[in-house]
Protein backbone atom coordinates (compact mmCIF):
# COMPACT_ATOMS: atom_id res chain seq x y z
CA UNK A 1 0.00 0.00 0.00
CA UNK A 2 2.63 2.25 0.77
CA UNK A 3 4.39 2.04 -2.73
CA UNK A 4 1.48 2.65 -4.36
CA UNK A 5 1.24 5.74 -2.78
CA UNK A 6 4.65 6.77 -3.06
CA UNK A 7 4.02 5.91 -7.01
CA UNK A 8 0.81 8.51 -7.04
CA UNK A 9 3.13 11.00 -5.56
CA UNK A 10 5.99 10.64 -7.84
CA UNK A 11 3.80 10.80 -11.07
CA UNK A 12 3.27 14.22 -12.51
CA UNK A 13 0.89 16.10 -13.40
CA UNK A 14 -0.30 16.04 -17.30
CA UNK A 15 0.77 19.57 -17.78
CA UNK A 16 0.60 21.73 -21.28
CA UNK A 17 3.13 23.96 -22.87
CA UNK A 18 2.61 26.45 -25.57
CA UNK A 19 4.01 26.42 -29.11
CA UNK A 20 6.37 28.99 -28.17
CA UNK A 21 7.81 27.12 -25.14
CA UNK A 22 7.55 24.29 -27.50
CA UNK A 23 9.89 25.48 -30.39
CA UNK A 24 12.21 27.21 -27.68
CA UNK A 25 13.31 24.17 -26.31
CA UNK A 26 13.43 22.14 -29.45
CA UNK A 27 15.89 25.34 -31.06
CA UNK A 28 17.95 24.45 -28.06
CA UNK A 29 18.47 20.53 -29.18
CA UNK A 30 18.92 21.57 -33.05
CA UNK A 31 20.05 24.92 -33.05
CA UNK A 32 22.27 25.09 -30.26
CA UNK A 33 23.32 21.46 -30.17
CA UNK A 34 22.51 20.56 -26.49
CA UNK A 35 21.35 17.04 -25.55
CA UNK A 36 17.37 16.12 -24.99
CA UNK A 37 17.98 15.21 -21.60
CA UNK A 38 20.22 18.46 -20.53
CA UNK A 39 17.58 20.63 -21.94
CA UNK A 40 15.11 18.54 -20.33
CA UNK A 41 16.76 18.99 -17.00
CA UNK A 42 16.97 22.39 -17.45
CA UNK A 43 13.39 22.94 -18.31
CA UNK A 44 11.93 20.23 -15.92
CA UNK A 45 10.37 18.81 -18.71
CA UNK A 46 10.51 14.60 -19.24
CA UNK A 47 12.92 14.33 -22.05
CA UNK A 48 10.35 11.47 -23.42
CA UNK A 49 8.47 14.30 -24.84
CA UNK A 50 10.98 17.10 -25.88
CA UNK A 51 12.42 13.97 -27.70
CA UNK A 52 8.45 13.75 -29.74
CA UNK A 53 8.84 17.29 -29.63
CA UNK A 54 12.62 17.03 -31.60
CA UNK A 55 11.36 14.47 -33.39
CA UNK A 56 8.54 16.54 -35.12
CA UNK A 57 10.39 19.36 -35.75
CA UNK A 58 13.00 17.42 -37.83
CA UNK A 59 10.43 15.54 -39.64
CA UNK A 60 8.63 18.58 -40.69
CA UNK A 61 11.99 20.25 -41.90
CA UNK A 62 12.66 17.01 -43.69
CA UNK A 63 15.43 15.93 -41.67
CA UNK A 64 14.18 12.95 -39.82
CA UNK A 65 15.45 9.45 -39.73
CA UNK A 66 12.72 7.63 -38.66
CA UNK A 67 10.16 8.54 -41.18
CA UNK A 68 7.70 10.56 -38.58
CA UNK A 69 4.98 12.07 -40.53
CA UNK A 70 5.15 15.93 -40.95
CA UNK A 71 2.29 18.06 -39.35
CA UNK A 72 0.77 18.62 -42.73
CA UNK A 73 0.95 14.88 -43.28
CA UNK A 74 -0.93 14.46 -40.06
CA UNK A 75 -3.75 17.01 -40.91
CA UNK A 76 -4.01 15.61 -43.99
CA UNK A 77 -4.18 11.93 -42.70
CA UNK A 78 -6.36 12.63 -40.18
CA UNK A 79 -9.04 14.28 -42.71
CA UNK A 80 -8.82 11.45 -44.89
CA UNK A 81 -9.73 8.64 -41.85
CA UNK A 82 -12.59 10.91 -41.39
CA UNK A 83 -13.35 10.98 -44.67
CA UNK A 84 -13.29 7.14 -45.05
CA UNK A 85 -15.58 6.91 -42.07
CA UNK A 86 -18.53 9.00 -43.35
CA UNK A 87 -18.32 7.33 -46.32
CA UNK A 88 -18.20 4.16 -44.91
CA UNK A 89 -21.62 5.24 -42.88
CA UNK A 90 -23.09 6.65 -45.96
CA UNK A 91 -22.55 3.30 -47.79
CA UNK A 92 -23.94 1.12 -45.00
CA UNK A 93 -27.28 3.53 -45.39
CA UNK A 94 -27.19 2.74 -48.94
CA UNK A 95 -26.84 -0.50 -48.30
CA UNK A 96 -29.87 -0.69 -45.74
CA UNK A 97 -32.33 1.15 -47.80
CA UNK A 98 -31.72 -1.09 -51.06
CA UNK A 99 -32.48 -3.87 -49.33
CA UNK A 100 -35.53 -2.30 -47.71
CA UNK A 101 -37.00 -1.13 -51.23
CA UNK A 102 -36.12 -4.03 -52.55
CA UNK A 103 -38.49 -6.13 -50.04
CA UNK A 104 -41.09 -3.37 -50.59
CA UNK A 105 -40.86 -4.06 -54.68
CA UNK A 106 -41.13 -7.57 -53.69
């Protein structure tokens, strides 16, 4: 019982940064050529995420090695699932009211 506690106590909050604080920290990994986890240190941040964070902004300057999707790509991917998913609805309806006029022909 008493680890579980200490584990709830040691977790952080989920906390949000802005794009500004965002692209300030990454220019310090890129542009200044300081490690993920110094910066993180410095900025109390997990290094998990300013490594996402690196990550992104390499992708979407065309520079990254492990084929992350650019933010465009990711707008763009994400419009197309939702495209596939009303038009996945719309063809069940279809679907539906063929076979109900067809019974009504019938």
């Amino acid at each position: 019982m008493e680890t579980e506690q200490k584990q709830r106590k040691a977790q952080r909050t989920r906390r949000s940064f802005s794009d500004e604080f965002k692209a300030g920290a990454v220019a310090l990994v890129l542009k200044e050529g300081k490690s993920v986890t110094g910066v993180a240190k410095d900025l109390d941040l997990v290094a998990s995420a300013l490594g996402r964070w690196v990550e992104q902004a390499r992708a979407n300057l065309g520079k990254s090695t492990r084929g992350t999707l650019t933010s465009e790509e990711k707008e763009e991917l994400a419009r197309l699932r939702k495209e596939v998913r009303e038009l996945r609805l719309e063809r069940e309806i279809l679907k539906k009211a063929a076979v109900f006029f067809a019974k009504e022909s019938a």
